[in-house]
Protein backbone atom coordinates (compact mmCIF):
# COMPACT_ATOMS: atom_id res chain seq x y z
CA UNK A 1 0.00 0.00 0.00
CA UNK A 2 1.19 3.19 -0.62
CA UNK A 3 3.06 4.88 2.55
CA UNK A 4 0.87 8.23 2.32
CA UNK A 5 -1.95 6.36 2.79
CA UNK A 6 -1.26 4.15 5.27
CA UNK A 7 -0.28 6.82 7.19
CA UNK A 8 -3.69 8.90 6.29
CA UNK A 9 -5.58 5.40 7.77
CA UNK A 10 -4.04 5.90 11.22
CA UNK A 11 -6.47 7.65 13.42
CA UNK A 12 -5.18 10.64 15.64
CA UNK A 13 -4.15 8.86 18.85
CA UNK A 14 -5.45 12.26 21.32
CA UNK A 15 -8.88 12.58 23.22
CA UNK A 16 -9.68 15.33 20.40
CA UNK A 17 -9.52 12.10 18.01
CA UNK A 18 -13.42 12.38 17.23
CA UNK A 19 -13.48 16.22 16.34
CA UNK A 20 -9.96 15.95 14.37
CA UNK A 21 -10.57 12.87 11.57
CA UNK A 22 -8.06 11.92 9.82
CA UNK A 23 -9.71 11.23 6.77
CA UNK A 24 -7.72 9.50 3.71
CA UNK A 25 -7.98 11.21 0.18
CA UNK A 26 -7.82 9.62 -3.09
CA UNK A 27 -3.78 9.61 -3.59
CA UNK A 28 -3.83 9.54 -6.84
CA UNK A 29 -5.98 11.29 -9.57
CA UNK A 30 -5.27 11.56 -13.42
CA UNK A 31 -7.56 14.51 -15.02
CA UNK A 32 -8.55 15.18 -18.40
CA UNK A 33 -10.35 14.91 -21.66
CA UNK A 34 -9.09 11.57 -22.88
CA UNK A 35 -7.37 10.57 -20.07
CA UNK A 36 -8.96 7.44 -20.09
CA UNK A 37 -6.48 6.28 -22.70
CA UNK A 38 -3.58 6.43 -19.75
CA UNK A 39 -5.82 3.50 -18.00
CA UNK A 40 -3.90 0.67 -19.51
CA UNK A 41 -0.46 2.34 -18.18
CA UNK A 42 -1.96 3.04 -14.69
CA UNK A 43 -2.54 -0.48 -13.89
CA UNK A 44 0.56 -2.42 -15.76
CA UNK A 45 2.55 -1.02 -12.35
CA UNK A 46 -0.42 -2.59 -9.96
CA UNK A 47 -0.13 -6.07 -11.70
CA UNK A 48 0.95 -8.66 -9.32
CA UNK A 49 1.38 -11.17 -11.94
CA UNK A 50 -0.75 -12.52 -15.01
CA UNK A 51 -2.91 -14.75 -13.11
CA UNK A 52 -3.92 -12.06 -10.59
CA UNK A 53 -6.29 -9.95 -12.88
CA UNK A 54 -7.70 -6.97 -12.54
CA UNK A 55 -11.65 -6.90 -12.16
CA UNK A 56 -13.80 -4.25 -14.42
CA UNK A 57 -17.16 -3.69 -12.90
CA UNK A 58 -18.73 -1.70 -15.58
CA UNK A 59 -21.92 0.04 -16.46
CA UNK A 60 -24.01 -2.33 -19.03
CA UNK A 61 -24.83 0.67 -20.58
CA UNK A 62 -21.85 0.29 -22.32
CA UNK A 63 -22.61 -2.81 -23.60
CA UNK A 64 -21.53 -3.07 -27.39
CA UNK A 65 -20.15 0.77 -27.32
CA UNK A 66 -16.88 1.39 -28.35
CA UNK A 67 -15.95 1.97 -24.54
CA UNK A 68 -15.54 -1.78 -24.08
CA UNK A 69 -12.78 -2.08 -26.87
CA UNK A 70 -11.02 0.87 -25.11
CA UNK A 71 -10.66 -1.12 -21.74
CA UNK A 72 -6.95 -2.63 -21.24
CA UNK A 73 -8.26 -5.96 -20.52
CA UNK A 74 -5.51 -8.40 -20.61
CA UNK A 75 -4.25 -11.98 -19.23
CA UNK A 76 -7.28 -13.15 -17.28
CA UNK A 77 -8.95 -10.04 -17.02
CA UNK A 78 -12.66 -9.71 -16.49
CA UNK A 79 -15.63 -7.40 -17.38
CA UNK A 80 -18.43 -7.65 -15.53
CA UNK A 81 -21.08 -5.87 -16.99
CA UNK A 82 -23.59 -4.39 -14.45
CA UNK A 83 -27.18 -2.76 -14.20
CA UNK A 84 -27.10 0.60 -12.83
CA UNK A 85 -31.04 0.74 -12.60
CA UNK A 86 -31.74 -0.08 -9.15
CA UNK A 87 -29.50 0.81 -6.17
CA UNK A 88 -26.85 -1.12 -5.40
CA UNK A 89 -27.26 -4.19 -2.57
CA UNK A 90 -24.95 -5.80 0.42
CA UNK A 91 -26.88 -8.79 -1.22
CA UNK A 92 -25.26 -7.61 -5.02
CA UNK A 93 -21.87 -7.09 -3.33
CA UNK A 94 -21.80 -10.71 -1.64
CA UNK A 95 -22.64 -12.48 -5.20
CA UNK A 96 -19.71 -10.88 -7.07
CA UNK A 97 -17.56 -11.14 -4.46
CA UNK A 98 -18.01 -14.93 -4.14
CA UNK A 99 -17.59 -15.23 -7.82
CA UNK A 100 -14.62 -13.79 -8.36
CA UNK A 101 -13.22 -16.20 -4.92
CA UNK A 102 -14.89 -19.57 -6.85
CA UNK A 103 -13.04 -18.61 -10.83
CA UNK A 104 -9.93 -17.19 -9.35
CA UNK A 105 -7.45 -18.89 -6.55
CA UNK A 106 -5.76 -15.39 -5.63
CA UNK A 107 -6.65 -11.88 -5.05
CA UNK A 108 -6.97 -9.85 -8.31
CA UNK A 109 -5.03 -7.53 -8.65
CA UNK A 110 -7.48 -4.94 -8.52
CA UNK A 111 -11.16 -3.76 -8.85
CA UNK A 112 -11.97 -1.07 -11.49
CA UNK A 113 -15.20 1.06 -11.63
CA UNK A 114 -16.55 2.52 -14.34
CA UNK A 115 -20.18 4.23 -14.38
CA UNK A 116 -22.14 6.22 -12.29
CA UNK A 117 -22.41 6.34 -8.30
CA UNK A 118 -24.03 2.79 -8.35
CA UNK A 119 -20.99 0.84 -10.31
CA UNK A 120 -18.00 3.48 -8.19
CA UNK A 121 -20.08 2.11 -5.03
CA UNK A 122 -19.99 -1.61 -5.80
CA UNK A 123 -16.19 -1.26 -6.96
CA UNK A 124 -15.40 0.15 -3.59
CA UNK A 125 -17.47 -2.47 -1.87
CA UNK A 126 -16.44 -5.75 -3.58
CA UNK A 127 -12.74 -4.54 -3.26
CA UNK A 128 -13.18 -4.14 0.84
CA UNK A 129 -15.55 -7.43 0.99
CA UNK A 130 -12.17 -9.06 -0.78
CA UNK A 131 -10.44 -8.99 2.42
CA UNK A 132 -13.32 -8.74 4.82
CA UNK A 133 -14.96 -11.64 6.21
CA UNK A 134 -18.76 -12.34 6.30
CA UNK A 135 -21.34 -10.40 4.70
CA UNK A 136 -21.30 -6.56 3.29
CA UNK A 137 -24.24 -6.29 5.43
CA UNK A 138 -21.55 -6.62 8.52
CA UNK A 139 -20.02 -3.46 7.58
CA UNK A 140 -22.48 -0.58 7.03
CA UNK A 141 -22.07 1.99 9.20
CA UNK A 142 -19.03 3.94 10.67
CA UNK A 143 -15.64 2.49 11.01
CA UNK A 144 -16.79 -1.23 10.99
CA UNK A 145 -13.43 -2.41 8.27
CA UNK A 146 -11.06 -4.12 9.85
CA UNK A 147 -8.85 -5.22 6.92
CA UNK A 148 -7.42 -2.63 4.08
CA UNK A 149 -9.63 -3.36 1.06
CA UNK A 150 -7.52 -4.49 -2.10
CA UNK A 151 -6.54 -1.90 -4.76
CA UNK A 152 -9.31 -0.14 -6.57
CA UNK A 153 -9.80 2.41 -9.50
CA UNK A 154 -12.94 4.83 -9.75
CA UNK A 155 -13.92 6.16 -13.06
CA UNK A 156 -16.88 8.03 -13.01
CA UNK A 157 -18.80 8.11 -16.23
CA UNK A 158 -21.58 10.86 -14.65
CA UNK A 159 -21.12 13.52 -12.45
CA UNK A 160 -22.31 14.77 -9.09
CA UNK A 161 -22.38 11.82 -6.44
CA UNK A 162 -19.28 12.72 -5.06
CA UNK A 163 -18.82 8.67 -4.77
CA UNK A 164 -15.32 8.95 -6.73
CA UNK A 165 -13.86 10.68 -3.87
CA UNK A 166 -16.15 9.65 -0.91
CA UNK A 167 -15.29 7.43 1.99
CA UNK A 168 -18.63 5.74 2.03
CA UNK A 169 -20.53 3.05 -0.30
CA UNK A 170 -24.01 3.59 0.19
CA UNK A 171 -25.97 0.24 0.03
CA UNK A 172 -29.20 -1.37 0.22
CA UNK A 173 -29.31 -3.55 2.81
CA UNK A 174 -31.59 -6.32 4.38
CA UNK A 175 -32.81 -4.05 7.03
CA UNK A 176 -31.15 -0.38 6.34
CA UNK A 177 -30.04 1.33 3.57
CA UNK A 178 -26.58 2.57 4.95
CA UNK A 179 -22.81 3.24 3.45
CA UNK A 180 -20.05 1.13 4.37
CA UNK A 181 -18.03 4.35 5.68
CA UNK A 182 -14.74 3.67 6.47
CA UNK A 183 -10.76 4.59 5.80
CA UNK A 184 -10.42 1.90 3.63
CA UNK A 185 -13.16 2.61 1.26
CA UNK A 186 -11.39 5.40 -0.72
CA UNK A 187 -9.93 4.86 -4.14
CA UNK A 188 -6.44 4.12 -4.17
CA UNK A 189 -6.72 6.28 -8.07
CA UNK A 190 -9.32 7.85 -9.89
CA UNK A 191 -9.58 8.85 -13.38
CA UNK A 192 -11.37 11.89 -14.49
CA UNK A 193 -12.30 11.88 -18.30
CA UNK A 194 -14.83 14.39 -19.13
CA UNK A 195 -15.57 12.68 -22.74
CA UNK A 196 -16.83 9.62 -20.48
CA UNK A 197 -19.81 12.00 -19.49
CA UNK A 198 -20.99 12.46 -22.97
CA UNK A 199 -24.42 11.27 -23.89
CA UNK A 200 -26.16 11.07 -20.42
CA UNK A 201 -29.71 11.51 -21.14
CA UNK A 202 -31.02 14.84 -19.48
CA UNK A 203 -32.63 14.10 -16.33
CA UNK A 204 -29.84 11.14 -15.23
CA UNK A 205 -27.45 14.51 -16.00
CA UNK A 206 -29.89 16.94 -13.73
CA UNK A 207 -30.64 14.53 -10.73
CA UNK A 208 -27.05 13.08 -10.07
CA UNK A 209 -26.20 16.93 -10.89
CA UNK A 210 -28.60 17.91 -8.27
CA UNK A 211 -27.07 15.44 -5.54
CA UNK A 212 -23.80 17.51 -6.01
CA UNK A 213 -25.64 20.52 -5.36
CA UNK A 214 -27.47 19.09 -2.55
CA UNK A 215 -24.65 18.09 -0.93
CA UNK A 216 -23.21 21.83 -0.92
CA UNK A 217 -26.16 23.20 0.44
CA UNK A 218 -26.40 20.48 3.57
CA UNK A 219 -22.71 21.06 4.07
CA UNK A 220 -22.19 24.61 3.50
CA UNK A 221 -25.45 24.89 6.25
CA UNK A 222 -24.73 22.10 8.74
CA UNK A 223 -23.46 22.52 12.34
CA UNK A 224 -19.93 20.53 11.00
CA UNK A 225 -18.92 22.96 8.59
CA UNK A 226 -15.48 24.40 8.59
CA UNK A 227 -12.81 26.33 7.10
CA UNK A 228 -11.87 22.89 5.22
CA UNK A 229 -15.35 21.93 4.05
CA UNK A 230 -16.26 25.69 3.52
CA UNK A 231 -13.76 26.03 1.07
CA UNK A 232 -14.59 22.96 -1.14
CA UNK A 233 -18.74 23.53 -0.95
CA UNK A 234 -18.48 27.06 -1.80
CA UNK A 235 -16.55 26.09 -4.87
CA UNK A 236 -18.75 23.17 -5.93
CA UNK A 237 -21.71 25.74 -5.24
CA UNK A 238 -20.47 28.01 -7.54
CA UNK A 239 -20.07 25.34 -10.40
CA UNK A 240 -23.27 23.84 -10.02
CA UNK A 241 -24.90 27.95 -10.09
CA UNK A 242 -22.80 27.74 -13.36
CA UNK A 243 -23.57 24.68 -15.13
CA UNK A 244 -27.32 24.58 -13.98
CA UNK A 245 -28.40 28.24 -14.56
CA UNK A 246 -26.33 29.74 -16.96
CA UNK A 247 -25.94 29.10 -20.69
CA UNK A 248 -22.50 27.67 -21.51
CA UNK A 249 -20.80 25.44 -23.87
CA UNK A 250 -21.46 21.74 -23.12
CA UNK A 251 -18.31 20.86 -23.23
CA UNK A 252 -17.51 23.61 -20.31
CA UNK A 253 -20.36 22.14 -18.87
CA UNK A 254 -19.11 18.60 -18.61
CA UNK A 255 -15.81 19.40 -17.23
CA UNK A 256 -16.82 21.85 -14.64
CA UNK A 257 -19.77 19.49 -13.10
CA UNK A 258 -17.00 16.84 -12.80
CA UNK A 259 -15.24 19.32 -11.03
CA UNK A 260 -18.23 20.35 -8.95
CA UNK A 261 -18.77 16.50 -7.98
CA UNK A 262 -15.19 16.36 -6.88
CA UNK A 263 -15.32 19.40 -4.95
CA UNK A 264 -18.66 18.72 -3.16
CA UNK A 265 -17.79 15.19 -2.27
CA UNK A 266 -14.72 16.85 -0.85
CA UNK A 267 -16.78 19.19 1.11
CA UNK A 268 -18.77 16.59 3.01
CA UNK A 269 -16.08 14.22 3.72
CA UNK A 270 -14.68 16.62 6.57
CA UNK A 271 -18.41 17.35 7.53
CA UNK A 272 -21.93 15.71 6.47
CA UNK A 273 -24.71 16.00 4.59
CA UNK A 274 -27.92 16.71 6.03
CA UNK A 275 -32.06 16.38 5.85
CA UNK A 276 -32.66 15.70 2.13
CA UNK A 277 -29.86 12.94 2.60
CA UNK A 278 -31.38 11.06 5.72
CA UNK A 279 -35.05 11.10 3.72
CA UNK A 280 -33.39 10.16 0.90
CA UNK A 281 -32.52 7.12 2.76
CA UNK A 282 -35.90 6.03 3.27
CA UNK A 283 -37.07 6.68 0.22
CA UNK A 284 -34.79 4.07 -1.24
CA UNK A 285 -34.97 1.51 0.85
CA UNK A 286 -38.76 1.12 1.45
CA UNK A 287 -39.49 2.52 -2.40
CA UNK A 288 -36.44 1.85 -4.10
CA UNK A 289 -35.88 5.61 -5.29
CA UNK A 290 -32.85 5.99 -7.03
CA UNK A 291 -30.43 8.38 -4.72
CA UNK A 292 -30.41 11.43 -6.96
CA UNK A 293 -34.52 11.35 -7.35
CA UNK A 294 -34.56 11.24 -4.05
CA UNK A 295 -32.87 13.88 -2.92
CA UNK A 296 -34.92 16.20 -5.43
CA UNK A 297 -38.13 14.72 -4.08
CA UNK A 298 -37.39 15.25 -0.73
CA UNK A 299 -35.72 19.02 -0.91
CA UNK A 300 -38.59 20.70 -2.70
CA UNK A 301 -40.46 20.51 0.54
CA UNK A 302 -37.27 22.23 2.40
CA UNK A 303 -37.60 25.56 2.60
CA UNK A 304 -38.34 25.09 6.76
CA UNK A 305 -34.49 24.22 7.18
CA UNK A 306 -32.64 25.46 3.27
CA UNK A 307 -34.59 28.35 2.34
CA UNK A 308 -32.16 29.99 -0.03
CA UNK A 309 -30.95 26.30 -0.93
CA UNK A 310 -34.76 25.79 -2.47
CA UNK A 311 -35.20 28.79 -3.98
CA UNK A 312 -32.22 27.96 -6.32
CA UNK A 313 -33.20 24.91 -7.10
CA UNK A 314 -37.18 25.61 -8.07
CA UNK A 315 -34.78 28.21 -10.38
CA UNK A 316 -32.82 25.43 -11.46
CA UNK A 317 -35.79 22.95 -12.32
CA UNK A 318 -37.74 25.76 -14.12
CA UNK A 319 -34.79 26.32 -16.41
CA UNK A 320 -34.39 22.63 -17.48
CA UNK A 321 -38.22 22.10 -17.63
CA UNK A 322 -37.74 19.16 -15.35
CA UNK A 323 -40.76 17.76 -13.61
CA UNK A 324 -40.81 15.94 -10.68
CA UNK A 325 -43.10 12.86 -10.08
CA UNK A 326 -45.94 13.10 -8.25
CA UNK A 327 -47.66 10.83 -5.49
CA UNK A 328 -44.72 9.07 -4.82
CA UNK A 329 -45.72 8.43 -1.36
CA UNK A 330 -49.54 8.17 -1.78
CA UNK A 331 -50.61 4.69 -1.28
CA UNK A 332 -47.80 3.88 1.16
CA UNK A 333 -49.23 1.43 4.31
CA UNK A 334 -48.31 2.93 7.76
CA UNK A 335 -46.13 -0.12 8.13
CA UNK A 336 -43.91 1.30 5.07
CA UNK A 337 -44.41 4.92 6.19
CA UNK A 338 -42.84 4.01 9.96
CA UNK A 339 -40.19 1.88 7.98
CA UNK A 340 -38.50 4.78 6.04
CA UNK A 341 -39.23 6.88 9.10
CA UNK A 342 -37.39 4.95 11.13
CA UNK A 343 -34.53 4.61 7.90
CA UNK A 344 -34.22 8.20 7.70
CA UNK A 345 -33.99 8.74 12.02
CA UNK A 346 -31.58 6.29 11.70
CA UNK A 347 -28.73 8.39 10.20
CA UNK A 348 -28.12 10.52 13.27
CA UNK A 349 -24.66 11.98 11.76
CA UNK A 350 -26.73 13.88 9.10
CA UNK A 351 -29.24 14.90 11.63
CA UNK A 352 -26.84 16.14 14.31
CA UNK A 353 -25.13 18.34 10.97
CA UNK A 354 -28.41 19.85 10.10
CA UNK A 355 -29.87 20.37 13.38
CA UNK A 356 -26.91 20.33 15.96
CA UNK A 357 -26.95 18.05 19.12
CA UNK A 358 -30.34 18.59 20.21
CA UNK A 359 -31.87 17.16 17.29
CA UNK A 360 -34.21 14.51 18.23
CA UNK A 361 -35.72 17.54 20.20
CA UNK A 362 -36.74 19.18 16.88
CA UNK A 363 -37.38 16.62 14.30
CA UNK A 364 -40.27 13.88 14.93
CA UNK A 365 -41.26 10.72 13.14
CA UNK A 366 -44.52 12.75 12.87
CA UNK A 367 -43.00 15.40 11.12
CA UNK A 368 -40.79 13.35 9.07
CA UNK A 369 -44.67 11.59 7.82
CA UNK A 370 -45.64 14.98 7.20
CA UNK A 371 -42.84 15.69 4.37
CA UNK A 372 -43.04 12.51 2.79
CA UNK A 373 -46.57 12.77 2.43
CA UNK A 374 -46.15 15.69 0.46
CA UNK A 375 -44.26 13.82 -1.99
């Protein structure tokens, strides 16, 4: 492993150890339109030998595109070709995990992700569940890896999770939808190709694109912020004002919401996200609602706690013509309205950055009901 980071993994041994994190970055990041092409290079120096080979978990989207061919797949490599329709699953993680263990007799020699936040999630998953015992479902939550994952690429082909520099891989689990967050779920390298972005249909580009701007607004007005996070919301914030309100070149566009993504998963890995995040949560789980829907779903009725933050974005949907669904939550039984209720209470970091300590004194699973029944 590379020194830097095993040195970033070490915790702060000091009673001040859960206000100062020592939170790993990504070491190593190529950037560029085209840079793709460098892939093949990148990995030759991670081979451990031809029979360890390096996993591609890949978008099926790209299925019979010219992407494929561009893919340095050599010796035993393998693509894997994955749906990115539904969310991913500690369920999803466990099956590919225990089928690259039954074809090969060794660790690859690395996992590779390349799609949206679904595909850069699994990657980071499968390559911690390499070395972890049990089941994915074992780990989600906060500082639950025991082992360093294996080496592991993210290449995002959309922009705005924030899941190619995250700490966290959000998954659907058997009783909670929850990220595995932990110092070993980073990317050891990412690649940042702007091309790849090309040809997202419009509202995959303006819901992931919202999630970036989401995540600025919970961080930039949470009770965690800092000078650290400050400094990388306010940027994405300004990107996102610039990409999703102003009318520029679509190439310019491309390459600055892949910087915005960057920047606001930046910002919230030294703080949190907030509300529309914890809802979010339940929405999924009990629904199914892709993460970026659900954010936009749950923020339009979140003027109480991001005033401003909803303002701009009724702006934002107006410009794009973008309609949200309706009656999302109508016919829900009370047994599935208490479920994502008590999904979304159950993400008391986000709460405790939106609302500060005393949170459970302000937020209800009544009123919680009363948003989602607006939706």
């Amino acid at each position: 492993m590379d020194v830097n980071k095993q040195m970033a993994l070490k915790k702060i041994p000091t009673k001040a150890s859960e206000e100062f994190r020592n939170f790993p970055m990504v070491p190593r990041v190529v950037y560029g339109k085209g840079s793709f092409n460098t892939l093949g290079d990148i990995l030759m120096t991670k081979r451990k030998h031809s029979e360890a080979p390096m996993i591609y978990l890949v978008d099926d989207v790209f299925e019979n595109t010219e992407l494929i061919g561009r893919i340095p797949s050599i010796f035993c490599d393998q693509i894997i070709l994955i749906s990115a329709e539904e969310e991913p699953k500690t369920e999803q993680v466990d099956a590919l995990v225990k089928m690259i263990q039954e074809k090969f007799t060794e660790l690859p020699s690395g996992i590779i992700g390349i799609g949206g936040g679904t595909l850069l999630d699994l990657a980071k998953a499968v390559a911690i569940m390499l070395t972890n015992k049990g089941s994915a479902s074992a780990y989600q939550g906060w500082d639950l890896v025991n082992k360093p994952s294996i080496y592991h690429v993210g290449i995002p082909t959309i922009s705005g999770t924030g899941a190619e520099v995250s700490r966290t891989t959000v998954l659907l689990g058997p009783d909670k939808k929850l990220g595995i967050n932990s110092d070993y779920t980073t990317f050891d390298q990412v690649l940042l190709d702007p091309d790849l972005t090309k040809g997202v249909s419009k509202e995959q580009w303006f819901y992931t694109g919202m999630d970036c701007y989401i995540h600025c607004v919970e961080s930039l007005n949470g009770t965690f912020l800092n000078a650290f996070s400050q400094s990388y919301g306010e940027k994405s914030l300004e990107l996102c004002k610039e990409v999703f309100l102003e009318d520029i070149e679509e190439s310019e566009s491309r390459e600055k919401l892949m910087m915005a993504s960057w920047h606001g998963g930046m910002s919230i890995a030294y703080s949190q996200v907030g509300v529309a995040h914890a809802m979010s949560y339940g929405l999924g789980y009990v629904l199914g609602v892709k993460h970026g829907i659900g954010n936009c779903l749950v923020f339009q009725y979140l003027e109480e706690f991001y005033s401003e933050g909803v303002e701009i974005f009724n702006k934002m949907l107006q410009k794009h013509q973008v309609k949200l669904p309706k009656g999302v939550c109508a016919n829900l039984s009370d047994e599935e309205m208490n479920t994502m209720t008590t999904v979304a209470l159950g993400m008391e970091p986000l709460w405790e950055n939106a609302l500060g300590k005393q949170w459970k004194s302000i937020i209800t699973p009544e009123k919680l009901k009363t948003i989602y029944q607006k939706i």
